[in-house]
Structures are given as C-alpha cells and as structure tokens.
C-alpha atoms as a PDB file:
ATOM      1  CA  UNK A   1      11.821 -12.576  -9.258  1.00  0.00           C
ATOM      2  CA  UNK A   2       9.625  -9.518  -9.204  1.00  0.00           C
ATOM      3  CA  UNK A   3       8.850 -10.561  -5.829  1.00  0.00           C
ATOM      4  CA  UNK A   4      12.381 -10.000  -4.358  1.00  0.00           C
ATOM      5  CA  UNK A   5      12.683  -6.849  -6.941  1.00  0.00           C
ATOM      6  CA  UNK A   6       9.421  -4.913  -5.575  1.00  0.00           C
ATOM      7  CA  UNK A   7      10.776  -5.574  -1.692  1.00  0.00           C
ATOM      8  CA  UNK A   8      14.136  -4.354  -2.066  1.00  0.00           C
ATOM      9  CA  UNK A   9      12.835  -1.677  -4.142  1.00  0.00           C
ATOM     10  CA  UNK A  10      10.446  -0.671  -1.529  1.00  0.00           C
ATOM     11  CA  UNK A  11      12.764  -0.868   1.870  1.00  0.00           C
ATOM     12  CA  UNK A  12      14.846   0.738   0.007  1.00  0.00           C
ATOM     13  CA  UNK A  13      12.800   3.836  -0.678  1.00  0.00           C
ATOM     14  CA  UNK A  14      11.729   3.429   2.891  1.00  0.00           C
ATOM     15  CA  UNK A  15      14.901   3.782   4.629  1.00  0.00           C
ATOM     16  CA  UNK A  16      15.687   6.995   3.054  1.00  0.00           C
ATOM     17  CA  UNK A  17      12.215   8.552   3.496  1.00  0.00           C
ATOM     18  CA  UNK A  18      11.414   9.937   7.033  1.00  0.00           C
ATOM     19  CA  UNK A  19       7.800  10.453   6.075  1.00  0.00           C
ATOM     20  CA  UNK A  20       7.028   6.753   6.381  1.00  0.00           C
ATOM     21  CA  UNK A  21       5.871   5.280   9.434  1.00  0.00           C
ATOM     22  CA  UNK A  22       5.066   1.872  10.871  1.00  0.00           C
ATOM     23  CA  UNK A  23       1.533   2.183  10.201  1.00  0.00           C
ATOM     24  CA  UNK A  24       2.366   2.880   6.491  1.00  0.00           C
ATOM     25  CA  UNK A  25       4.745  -0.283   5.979  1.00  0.00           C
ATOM     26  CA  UNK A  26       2.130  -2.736   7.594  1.00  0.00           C
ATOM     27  CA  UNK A  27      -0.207  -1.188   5.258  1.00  0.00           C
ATOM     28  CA  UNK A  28       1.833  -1.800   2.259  1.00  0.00           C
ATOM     29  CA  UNK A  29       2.593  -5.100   3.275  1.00  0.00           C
ATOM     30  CA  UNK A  30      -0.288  -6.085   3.304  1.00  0.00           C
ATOM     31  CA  UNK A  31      -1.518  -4.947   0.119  1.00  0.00           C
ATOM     32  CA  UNK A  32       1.489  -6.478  -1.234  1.00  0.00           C
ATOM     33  CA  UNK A  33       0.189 -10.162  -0.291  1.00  0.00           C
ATOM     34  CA  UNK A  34      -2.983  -9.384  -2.030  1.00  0.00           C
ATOM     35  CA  UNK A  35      -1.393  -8.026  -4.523  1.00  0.00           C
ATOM     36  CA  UNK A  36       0.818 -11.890  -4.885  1.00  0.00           C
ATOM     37  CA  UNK A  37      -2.284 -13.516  -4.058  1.00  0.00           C
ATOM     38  CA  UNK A  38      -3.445 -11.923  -7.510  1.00  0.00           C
ATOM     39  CA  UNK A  39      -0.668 -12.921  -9.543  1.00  0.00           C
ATOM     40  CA  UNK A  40       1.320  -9.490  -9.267  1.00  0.00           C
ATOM     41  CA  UNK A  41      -1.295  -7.996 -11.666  1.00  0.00           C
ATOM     42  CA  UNK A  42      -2.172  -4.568 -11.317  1.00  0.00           C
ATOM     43  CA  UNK A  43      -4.434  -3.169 -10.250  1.00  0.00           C
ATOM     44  CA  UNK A  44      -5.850  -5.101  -7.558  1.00  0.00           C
ATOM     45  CA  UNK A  45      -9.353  -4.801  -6.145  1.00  0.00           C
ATOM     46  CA  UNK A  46      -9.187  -3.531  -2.397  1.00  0.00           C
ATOM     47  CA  UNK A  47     -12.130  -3.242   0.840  1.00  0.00           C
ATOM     48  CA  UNK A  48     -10.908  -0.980   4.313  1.00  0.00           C
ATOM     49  CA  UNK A  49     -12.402  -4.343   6.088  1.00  0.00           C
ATOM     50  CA  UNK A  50      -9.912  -6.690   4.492  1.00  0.00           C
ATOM     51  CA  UNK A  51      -6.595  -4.942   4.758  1.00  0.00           C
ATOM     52  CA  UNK A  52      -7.435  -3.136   8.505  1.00  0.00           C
ATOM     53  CA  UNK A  53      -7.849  -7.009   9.610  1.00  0.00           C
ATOM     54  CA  UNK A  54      -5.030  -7.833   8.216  1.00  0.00           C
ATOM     55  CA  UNK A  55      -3.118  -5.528  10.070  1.00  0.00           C
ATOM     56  CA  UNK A  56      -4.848  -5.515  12.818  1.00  0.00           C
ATOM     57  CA  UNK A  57      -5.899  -1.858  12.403  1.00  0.00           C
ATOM     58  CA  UNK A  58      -9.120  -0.821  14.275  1.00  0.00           C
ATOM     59  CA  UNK A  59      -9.311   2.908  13.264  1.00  0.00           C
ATOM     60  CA  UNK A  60     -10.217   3.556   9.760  1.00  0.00           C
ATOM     61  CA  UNK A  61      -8.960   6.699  10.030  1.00  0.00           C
ATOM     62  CA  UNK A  62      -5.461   4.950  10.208  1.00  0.00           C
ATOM     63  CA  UNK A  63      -6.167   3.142   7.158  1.00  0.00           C
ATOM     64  CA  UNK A  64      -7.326   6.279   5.413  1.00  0.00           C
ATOM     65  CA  UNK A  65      -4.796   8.617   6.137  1.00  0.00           C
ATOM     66  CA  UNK A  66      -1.983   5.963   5.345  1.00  0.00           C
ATOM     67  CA  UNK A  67      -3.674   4.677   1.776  1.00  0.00           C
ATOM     68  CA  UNK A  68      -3.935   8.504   0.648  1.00  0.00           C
ATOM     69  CA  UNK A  69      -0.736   9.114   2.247  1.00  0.00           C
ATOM     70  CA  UNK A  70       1.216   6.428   0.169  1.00  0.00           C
ATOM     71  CA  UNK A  71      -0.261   7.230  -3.052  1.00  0.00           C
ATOM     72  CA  UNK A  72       0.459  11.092  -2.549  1.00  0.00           C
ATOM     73  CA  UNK A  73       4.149   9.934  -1.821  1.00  0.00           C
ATOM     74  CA  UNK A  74       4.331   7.792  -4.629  1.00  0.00           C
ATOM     75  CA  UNK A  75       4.365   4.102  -3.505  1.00  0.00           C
ATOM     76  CA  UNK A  76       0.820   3.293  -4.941  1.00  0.00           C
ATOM     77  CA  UNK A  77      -1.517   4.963  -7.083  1.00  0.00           C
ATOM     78  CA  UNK A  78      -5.071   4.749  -5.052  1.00  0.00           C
ATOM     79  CA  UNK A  79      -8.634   4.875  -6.641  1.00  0.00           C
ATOM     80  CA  UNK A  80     -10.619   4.927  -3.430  1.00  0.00           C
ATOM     81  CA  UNK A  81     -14.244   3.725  -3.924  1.00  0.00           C
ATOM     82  CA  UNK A  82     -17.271   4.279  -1.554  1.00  0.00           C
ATOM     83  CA  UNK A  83     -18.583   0.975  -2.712  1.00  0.00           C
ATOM     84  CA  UNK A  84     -18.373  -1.694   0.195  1.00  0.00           C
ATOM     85  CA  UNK A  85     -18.252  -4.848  -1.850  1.00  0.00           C
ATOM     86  CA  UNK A  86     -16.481  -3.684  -5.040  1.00  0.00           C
ATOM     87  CA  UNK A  87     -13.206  -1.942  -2.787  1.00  0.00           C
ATOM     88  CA  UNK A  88     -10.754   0.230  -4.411  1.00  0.00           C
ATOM     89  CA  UNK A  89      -8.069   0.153  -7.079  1.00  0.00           C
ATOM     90  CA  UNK A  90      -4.390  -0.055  -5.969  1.00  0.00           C
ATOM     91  CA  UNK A  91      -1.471  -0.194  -8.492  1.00  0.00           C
ATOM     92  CA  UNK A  92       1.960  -0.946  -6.504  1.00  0.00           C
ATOM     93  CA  UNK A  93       4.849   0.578  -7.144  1.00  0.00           C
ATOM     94  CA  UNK A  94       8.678  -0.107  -6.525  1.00  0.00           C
ATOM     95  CA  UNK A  95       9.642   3.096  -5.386  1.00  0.00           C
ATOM     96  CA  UNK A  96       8.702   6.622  -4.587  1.00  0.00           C
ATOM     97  CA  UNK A  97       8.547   9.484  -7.666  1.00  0.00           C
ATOM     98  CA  UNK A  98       9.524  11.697  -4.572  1.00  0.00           C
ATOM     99  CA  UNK A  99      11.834  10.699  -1.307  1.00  0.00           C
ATOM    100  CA  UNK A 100      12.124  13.329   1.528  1.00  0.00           C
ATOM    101  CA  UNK A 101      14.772  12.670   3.673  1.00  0.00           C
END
C-alpha cells in the first residue's frame, strides 16, 4: 500500500510543479526502485554509477544538478557523499514542502 500511496503522492506534486523536468522524474524513479528493492526503508544507500545506468544518464552533471535539485524542492532529502563505494543517503518523500506552479 505505501507503494501506490508514495506514486500518487508524487505525480501528483509533479503535475502541479513546473520546475520538474523529465530528467528529474527518471531520476526519482529510479531511486524509488532502490528504494522498494530495500524494503521502503529510509534512508537508502546511493552511488552516481548505479542510478545514471539506470536511467541511462551519461552526464553526471545531469545527475547532480537533478539529485540537489529534488532535495532543494522537497521530494528527497540528499546527503551526497564523495565516497565511491559507500554512495549517498536519500530519504524519499511523498510530496514537495514547496510546489511552484
């Protein structure tokens, strides 16, 4: 049930938010399977090199800007790390503190 909850919370929030871009829902997405894959326990551990090839992103700069990007508009609170094996700390969210429009 949280499953279906956390998606409809999230397109939701996305619909009404013209900040949010394609690049920043395939990012989500995918953090949201790892995030299943680990029970739906926050946080979850992340690396650049596992999420960019899961969405087939080949600029880390992409990935960058969209990871800070969501957690400055609210959809995930980010802990980047400059560690390579340990990865970085994302707690999901359901919705946005803030929506532009």
């Amino acid at each position: 049930m949280l499953y279906n909850a956390q998606l409809t919370k999230f397109f939701v929030s996305v619909v009404k938010d013209g900040r949010i871009t394609s690049e920043h829902i395939t990012i989500y997405m995918a953090l949201f399977q790892l995030w299943n894959l680990n029970k739906f326990i926050n946080p979850i551990s992340v690396t650049r090199k596992e999420v960019t090839e899961l969405v087939k992103i080949t600029q880390p700069s992409i990935y960058n800007r969209c990871m800070k990007e969501l957690a400055a508009f609210g959809y995930i609170e980010y802990v980047q790390s400059f560690h390579p094996v340990l990865g970085s700390l994302v707690h999901l969210k359901g919705e946005p503190v803030n929506v532009e429009q």
